[in-house]
N, C-alpha and C. Protein backbone atom coordinates (compact mmCIF):
# COMPACT_ATOMS: atom_id res chain seq x y z
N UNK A 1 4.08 26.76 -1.18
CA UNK A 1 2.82 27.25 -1.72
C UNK A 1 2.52 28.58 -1.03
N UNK A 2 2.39 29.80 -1.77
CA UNK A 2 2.51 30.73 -1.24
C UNK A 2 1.01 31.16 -0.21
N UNK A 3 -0.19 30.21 -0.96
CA UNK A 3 -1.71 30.99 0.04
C UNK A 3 -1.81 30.00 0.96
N UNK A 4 -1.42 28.79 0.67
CA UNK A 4 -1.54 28.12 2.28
C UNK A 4 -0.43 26.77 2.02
N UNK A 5 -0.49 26.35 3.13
CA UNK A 5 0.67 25.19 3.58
C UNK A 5 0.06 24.08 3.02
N UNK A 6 0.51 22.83 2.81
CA UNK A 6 0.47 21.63 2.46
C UNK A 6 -0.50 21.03 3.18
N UNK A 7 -0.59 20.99 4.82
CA UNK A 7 -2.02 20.41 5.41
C UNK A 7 -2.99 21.34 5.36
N UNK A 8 -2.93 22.27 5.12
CA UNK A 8 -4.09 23.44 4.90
C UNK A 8 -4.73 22.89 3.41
N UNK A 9 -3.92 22.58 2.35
CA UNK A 9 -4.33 21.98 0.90
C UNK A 9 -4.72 20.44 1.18
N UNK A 10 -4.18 19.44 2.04
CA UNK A 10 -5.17 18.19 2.30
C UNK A 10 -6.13 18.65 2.50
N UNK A 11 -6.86 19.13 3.51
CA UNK A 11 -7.87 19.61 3.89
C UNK A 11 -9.03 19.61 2.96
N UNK A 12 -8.32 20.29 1.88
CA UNK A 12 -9.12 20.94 0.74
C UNK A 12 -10.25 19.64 0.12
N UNK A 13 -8.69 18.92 -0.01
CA UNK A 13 -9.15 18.03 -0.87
C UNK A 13 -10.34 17.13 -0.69
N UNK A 14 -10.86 16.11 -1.55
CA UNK A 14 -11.71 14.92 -1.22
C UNK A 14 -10.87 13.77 -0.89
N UNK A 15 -11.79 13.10 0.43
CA UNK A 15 -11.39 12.21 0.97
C UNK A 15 -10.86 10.94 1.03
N UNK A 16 -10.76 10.29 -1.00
CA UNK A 16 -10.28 9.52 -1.71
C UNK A 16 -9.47 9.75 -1.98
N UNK A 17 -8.60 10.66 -1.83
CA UNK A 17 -7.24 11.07 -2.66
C UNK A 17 -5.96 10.47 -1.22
N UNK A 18 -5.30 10.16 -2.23
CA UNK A 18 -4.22 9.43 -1.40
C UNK A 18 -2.42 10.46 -1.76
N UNK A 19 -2.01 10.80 -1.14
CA UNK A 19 -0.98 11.84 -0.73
C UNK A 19 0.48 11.15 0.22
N UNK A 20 1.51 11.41 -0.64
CA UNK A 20 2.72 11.12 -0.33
C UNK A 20 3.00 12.84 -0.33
N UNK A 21 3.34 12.91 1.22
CA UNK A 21 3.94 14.54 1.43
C UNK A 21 5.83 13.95 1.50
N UNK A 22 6.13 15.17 0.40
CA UNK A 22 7.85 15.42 0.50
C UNK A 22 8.26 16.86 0.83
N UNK A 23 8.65 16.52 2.19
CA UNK A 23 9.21 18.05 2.45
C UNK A 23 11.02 17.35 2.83
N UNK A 24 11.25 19.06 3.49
CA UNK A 24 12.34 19.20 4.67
C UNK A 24 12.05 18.94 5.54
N UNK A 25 10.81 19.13 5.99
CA UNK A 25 10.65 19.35 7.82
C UNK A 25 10.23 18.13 8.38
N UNK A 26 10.85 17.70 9.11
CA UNK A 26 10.32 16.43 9.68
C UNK A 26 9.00 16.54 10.67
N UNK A 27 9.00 17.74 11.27
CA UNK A 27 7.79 18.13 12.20
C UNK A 27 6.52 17.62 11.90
N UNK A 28 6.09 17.47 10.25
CA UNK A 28 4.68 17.59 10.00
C UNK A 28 4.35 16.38 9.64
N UNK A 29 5.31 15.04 10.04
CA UNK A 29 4.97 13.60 9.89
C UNK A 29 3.96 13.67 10.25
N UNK A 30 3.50 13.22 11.90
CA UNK A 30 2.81 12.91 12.79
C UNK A 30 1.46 13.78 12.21
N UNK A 31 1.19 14.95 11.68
CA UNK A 31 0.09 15.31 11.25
C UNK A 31 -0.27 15.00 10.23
N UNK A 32 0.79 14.47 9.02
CA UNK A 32 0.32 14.18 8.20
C UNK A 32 -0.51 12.83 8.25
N UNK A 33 0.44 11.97 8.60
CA UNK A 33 -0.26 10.63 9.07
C UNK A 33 -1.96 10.68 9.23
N UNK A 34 -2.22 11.70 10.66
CA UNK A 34 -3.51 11.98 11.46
C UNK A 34 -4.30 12.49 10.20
N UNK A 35 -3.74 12.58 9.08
CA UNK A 35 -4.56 13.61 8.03
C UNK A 35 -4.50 12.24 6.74
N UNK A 36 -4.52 11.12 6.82
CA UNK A 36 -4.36 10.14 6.14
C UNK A 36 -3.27 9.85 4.98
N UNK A 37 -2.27 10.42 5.17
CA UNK A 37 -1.11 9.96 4.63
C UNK A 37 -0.51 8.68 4.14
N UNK A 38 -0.75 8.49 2.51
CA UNK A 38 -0.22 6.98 2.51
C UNK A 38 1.28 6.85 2.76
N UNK A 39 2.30 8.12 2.61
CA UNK A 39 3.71 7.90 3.05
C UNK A 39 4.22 9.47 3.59
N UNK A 40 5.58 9.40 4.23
CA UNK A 40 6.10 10.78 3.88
C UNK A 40 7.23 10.72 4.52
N UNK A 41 7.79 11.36 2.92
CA UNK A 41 8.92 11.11 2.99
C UNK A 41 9.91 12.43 2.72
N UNK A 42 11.51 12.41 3.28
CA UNK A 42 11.91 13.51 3.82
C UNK A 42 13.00 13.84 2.76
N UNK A 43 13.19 14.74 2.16
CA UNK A 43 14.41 15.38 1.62
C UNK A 43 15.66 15.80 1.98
N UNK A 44 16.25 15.35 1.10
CA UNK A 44 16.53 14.55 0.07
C UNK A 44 16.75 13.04 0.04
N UNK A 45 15.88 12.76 -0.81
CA UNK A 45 14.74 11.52 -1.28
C UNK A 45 15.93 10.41 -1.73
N UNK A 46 15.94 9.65 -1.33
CA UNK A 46 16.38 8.32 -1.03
C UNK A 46 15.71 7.71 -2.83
N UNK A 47 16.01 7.44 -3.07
CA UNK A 47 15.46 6.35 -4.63
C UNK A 47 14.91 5.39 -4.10
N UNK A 48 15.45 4.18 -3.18
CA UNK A 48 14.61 3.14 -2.64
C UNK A 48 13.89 3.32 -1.93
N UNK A 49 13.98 4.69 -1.43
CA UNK A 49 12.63 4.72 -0.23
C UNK A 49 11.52 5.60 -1.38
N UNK A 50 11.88 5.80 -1.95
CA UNK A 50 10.54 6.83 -3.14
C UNK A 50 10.04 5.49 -3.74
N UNK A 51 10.13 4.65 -4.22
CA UNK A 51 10.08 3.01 -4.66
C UNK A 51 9.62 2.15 -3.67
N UNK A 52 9.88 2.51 -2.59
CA UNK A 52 9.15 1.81 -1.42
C UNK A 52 7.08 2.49 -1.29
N UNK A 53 7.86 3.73 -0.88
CA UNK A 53 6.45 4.61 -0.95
C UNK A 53 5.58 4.56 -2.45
N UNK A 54 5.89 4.67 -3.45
CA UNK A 54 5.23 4.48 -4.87
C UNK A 54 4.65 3.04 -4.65
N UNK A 55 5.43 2.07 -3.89
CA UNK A 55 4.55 0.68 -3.97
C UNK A 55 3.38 0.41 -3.23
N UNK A 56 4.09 1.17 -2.13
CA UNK A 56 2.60 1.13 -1.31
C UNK A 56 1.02 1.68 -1.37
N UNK A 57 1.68 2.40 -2.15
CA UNK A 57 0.35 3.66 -2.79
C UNK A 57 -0.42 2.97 -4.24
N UNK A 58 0.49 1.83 -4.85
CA UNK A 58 -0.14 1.12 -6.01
C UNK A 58 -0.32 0.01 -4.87
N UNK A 59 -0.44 -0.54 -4.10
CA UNK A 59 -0.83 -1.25 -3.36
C UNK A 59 -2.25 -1.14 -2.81
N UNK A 60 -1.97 0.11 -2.07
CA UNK A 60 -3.93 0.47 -1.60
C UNK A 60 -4.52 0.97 -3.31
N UNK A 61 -4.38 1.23 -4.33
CA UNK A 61 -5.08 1.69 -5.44
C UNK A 61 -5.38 0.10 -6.03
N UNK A 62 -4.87 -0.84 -6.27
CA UNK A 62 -5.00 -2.07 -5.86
C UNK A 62 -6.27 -3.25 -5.29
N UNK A 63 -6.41 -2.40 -3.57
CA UNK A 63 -7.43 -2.72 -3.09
C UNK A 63 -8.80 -2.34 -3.12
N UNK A 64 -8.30 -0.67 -3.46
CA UNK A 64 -9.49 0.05 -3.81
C UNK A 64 -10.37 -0.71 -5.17
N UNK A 65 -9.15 -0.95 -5.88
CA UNK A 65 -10.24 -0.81 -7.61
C UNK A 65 -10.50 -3.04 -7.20
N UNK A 66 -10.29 -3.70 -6.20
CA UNK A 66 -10.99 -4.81 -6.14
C UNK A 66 -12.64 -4.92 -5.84
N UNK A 67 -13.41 -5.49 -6.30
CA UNK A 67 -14.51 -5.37 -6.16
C UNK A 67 -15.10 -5.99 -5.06
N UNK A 68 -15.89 -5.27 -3.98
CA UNK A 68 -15.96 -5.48 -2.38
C UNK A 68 -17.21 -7.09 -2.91
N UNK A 69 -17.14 -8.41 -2.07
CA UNK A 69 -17.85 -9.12 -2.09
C UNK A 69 -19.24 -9.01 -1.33
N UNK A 70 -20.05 -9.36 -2.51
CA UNK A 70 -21.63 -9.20 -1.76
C UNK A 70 -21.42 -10.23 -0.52
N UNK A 71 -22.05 -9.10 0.56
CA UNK A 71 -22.63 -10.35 1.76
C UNK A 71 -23.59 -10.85 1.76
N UNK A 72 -23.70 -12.54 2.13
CA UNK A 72 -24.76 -13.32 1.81
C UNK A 72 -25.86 -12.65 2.51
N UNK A 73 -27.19 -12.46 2.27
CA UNK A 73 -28.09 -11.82 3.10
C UNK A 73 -29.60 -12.42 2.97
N UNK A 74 -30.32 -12.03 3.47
CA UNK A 74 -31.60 -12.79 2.69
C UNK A 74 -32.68 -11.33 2.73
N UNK A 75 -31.70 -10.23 2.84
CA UNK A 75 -33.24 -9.26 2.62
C UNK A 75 -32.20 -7.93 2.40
N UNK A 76 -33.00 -6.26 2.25
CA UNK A 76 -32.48 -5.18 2.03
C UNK A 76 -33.36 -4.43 2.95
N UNK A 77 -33.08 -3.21 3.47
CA UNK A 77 -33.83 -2.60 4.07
C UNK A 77 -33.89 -1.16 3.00
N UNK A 78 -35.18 -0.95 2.68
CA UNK A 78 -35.39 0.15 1.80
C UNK A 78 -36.12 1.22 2.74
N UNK A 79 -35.76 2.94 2.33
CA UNK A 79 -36.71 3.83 2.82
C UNK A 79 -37.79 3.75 1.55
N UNK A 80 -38.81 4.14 1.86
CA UNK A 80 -39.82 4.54 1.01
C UNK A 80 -40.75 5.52 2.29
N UNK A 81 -41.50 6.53 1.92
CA UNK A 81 -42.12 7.41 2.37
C UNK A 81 -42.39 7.26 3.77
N UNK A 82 -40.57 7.91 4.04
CA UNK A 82 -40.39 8.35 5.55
C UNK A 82 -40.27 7.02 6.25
N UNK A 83 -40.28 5.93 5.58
CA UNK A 83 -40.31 5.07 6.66
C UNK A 83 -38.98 3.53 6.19
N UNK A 84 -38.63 3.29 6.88
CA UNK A 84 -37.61 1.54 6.51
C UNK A 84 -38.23 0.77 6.53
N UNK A 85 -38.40 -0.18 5.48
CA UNK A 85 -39.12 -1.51 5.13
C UNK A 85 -37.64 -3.03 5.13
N UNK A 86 -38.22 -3.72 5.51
CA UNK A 86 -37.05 -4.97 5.63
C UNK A 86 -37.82 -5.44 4.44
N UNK A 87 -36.96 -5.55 3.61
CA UNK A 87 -37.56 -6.72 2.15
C UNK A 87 -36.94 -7.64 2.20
N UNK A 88 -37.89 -8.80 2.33
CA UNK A 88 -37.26 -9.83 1.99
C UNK A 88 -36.81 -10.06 0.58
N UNK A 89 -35.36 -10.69 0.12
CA UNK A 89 -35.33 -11.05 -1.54
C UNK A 89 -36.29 -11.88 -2.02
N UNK A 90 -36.90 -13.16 -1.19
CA UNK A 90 -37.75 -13.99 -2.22
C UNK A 90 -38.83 -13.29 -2.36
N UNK A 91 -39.69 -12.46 -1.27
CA UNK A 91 -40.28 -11.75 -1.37
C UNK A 91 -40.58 -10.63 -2.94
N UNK A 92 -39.37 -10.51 -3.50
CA UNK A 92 -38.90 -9.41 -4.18
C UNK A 92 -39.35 -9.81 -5.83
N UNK A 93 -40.36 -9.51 -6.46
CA UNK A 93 -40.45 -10.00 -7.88
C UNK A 93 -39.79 -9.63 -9.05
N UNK A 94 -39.75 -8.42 -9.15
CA UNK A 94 -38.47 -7.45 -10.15
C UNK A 94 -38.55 -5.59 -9.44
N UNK A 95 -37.70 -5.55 -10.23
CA UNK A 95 -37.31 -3.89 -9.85
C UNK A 95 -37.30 -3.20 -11.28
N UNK A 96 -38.24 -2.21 -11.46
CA UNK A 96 -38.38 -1.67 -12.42
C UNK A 96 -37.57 -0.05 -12.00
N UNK A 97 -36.57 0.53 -12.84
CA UNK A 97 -35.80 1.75 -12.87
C UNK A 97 -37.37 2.76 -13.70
N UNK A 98 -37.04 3.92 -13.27
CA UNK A 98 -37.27 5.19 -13.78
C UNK A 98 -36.66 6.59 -13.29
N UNK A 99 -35.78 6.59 -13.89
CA UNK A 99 -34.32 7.45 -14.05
C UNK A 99 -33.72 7.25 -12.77
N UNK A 100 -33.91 8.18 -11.28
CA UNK A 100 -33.15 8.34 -9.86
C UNK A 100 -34.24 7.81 -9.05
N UNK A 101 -35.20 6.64 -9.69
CA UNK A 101 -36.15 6.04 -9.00
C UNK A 101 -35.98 4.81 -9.42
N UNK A 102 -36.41 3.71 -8.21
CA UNK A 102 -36.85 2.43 -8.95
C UNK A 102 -38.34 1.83 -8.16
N UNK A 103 -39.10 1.17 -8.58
CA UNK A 103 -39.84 0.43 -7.90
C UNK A 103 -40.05 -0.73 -7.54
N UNK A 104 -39.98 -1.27 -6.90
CA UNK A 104 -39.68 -2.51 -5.54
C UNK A 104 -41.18 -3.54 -5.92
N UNK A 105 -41.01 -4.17 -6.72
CA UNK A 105 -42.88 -5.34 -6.99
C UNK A 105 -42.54 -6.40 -6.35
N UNK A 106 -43.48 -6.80 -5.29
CA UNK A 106 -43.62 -7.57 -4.65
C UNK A 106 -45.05 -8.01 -5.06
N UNK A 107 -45.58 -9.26 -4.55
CA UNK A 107 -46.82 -9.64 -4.72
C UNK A 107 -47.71 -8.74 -4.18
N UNK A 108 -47.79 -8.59 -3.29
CA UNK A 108 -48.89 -7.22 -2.57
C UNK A 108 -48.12 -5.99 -2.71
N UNK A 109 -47.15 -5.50 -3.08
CA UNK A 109 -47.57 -4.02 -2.87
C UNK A 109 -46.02 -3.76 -3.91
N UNK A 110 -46.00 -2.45 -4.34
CA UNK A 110 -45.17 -1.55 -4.69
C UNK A 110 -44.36 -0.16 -3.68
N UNK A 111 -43.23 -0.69 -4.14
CA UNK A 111 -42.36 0.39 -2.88
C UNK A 111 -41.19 1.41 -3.75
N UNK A 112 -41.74 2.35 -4.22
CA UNK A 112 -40.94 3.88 -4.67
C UNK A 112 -39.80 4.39 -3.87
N UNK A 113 -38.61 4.11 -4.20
CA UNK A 113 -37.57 4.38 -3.76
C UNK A 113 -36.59 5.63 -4.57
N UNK A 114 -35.95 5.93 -4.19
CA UNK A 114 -35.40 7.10 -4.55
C UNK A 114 -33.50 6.26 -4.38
N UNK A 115 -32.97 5.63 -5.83
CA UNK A 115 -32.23 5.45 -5.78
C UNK A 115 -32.03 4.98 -7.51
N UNK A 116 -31.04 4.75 -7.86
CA UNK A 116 -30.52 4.82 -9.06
C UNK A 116 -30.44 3.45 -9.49
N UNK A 117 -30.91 2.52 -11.10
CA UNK A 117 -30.66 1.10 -11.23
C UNK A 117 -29.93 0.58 -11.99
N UNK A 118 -28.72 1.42 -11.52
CA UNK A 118 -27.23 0.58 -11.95
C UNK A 118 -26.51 0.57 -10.88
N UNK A 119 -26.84 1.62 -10.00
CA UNK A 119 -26.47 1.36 -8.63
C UNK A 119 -26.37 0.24 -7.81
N UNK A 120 -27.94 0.09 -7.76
CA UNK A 120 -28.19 -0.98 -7.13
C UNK A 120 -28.11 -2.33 -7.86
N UNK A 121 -27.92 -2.56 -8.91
CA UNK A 121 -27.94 -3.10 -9.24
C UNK A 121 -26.59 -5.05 -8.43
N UNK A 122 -25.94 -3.92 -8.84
CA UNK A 122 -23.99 -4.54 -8.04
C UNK A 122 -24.11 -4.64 -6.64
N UNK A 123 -25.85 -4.59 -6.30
CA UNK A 123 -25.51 -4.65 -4.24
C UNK A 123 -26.52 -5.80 -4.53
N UNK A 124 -27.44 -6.41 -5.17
CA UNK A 124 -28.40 -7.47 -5.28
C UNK A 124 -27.30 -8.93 -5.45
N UNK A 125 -27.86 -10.18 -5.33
CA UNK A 125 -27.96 -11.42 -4.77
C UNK A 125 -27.99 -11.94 -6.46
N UNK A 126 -27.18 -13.01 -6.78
CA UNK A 126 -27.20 -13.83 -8.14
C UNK A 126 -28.28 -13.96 -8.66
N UNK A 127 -29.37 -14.49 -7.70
CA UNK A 127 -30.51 -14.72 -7.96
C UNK A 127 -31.11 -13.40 -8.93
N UNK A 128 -31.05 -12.22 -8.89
CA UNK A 128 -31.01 -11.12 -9.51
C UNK A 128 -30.45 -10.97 -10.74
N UNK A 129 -30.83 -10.80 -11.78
CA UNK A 129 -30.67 -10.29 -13.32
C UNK A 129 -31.24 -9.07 -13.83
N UNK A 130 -30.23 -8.31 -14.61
CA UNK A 130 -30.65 -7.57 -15.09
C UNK A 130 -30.79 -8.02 -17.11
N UNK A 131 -32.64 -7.89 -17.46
CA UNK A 131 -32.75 -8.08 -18.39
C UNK A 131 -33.11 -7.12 -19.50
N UNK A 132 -33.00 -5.86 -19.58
CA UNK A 132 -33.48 -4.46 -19.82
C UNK A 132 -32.89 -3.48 -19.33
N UNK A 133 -33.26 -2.27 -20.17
CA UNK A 133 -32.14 -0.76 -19.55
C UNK A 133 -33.24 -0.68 -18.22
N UNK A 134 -34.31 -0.80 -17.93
CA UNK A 134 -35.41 -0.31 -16.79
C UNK A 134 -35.36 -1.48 -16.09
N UNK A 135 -35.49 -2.66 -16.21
CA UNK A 135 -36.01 -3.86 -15.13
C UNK A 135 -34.56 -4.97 -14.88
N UNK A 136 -34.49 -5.48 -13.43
CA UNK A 136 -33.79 -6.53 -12.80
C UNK A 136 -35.17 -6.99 -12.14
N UNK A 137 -34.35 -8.40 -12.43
CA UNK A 137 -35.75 -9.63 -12.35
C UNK A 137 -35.38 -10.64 -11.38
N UNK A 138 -36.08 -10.96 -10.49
CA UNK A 138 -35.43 -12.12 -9.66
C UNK A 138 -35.90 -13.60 -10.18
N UNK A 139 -34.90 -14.04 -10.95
CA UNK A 139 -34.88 -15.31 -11.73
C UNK A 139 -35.88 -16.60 -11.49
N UNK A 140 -35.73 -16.66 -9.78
CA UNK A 140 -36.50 -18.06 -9.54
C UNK A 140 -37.71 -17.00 -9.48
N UNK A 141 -38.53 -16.12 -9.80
CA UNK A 141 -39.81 -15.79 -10.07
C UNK A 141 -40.49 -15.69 -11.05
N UNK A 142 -39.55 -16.18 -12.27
CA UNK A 142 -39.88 -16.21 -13.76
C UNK A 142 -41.05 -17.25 -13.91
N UNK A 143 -42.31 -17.17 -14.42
CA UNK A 143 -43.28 -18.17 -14.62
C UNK A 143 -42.94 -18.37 -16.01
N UNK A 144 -42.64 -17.60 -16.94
CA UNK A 144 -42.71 -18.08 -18.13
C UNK A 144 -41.64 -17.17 -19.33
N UNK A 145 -40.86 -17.59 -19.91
CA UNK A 145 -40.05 -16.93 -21.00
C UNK A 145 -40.98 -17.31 -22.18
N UNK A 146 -41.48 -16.50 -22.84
CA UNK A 146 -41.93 -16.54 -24.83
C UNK A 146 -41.92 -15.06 -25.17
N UNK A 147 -41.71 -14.97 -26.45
CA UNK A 147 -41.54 -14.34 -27.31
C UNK A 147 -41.10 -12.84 -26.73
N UNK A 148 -39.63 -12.89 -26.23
CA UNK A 148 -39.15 -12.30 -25.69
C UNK A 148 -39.65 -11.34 -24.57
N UNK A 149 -40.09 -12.30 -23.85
CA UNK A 149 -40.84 -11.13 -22.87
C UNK A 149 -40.80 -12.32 -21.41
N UNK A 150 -40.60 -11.92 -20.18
CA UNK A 150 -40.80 -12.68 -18.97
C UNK A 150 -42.17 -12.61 -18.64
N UNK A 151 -42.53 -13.29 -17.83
CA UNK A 151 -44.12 -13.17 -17.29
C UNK A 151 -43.66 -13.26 -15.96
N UNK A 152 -43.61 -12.36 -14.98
CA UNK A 152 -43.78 -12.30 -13.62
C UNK A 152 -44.89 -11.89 -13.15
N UNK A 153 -45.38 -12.78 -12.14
CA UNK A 153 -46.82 -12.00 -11.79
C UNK A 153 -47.64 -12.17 -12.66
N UNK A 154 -48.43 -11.10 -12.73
CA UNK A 154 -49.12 -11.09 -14.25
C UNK A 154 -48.53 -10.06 -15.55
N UNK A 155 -47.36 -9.82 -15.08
CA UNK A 155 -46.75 -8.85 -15.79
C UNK A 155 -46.03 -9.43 -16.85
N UNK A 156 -45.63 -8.80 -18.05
CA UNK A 156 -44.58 -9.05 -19.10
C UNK A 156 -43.37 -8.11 -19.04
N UNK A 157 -42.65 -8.64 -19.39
CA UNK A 157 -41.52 -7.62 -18.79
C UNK A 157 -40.59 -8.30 -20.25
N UNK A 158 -40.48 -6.69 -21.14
CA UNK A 158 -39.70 -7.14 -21.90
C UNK A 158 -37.94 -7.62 -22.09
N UNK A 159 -37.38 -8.37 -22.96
CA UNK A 159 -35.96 -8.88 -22.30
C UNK A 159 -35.00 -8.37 -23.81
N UNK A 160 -34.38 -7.08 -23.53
CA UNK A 160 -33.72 -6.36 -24.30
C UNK A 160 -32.78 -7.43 -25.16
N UNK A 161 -31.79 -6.62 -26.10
CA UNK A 161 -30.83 -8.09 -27.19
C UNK A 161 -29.82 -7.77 -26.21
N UNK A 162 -29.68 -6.99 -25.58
CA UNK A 162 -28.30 -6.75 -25.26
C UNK A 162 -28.17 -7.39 -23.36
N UNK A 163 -29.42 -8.09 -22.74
CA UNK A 163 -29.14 -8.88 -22.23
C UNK A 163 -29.94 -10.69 -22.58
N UNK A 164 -30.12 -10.59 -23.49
CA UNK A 164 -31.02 -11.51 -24.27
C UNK A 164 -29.87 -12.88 -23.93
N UNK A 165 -29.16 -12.85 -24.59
CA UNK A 165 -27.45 -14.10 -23.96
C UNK A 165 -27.61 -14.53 -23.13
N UNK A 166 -27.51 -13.66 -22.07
CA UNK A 166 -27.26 -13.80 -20.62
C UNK A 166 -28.31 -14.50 -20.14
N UNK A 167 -29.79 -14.17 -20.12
CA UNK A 167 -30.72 -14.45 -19.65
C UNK A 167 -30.56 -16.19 -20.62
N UNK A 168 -30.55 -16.39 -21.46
CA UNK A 168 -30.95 -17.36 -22.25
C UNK A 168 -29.58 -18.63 -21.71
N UNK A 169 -28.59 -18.04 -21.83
CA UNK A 169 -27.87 -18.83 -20.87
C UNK A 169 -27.80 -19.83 -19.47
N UNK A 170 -28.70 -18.36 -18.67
CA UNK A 170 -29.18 -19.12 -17.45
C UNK A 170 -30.21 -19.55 -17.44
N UNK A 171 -30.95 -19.46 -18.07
CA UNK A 171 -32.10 -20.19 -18.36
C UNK A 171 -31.80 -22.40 -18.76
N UNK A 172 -30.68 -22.01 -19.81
CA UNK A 172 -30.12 -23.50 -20.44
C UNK A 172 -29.49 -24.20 -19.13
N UNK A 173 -28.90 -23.23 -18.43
CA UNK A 173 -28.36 -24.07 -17.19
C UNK A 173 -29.34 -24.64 -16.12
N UNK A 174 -30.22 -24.33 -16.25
CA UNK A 174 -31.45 -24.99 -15.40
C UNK A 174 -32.71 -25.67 -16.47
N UNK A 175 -32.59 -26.08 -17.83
CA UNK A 175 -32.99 -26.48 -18.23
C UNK A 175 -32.85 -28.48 -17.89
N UNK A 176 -33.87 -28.65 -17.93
CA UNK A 176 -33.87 -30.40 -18.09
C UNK A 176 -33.52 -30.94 -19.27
């Protein structure tokens, strides 16, 4: 590469990218490695060892695209204005989205967060449903399902078609 060398171009890159360096020089193992190297391998390239290295690299792509398991927890710690709040989940009544915001309803109070609700969505507890493009509802707080709408609190919270199934599902599984 004529404007810069091969660890000068890791560098560049973002920190997800995974890199099998093939040179001549054996010198630049040991840095490559230190520079997160999933292999590297030396010329002229061996077939079973290029097959070795290709496996290992679908190996970590593999682990990456597995989906990390929620840890059991019983609360989240949210910022809201300048400050960290420990929420408890039962505590937690639903979460209403508005666009790169959501709001946090609890029985006493509302907590404005500055985070995204599809995001968060995949870090919440089973107990958690999402029933609407705007609201996730924490299930055992449901007082009442009719005419498509939840009653939490004193609130109605409407329940979109496109998670309408889902909700109605878990609902039958705890039915008597």
């Amino acid at each position: 590469m004529p404007e810069l060398n091969g660890m000068e171009f890791i560098e560049s890159l973002a920190n997800d990218v995974h890199i099998i360096f093939t040179t001549a020089f054996s010198h630049y193992a040991v840095e490559s490695y230190e520079k997160g190297a999933v292999d590297y391998l030396l010329k002229p390239i061996n077939f079973n060892r290029f097959l070795k290295a290709v496996n290992r690299l679908q190996a970590l792509q593999m682990r990456r695209s597995e989906p990390e398991a929620v840890e059991a927890k019983d609360s989240i710690y949210i910022k809201t204005d300048r400050r960290y709040i420990n929420l408890k989940y039962d505590d937690l009544y639903y979460i209403e989205g508005l666009k790169d915001y959501v709001i946090f309803h609890t029985e006493a109070h509302k907590y404005v967060v500055y985070k995204n609700l599809k995001k968060l969505e995949s870090t919440l507890p089973t107990q958690f449903m999402r029933v609407h493009y705007s609201y996730i509802i924490n299930f055992d707080r449901v007082k009442e399902f009719k005419d498509k709408h939840l009653h939490i609190l004193e609130v109605k919270i409407p329940v979109s078609k496109k998670y309408y199934d889902s909700l109605m599902q878990r609902i039958n599984e705890k039915l008597l």
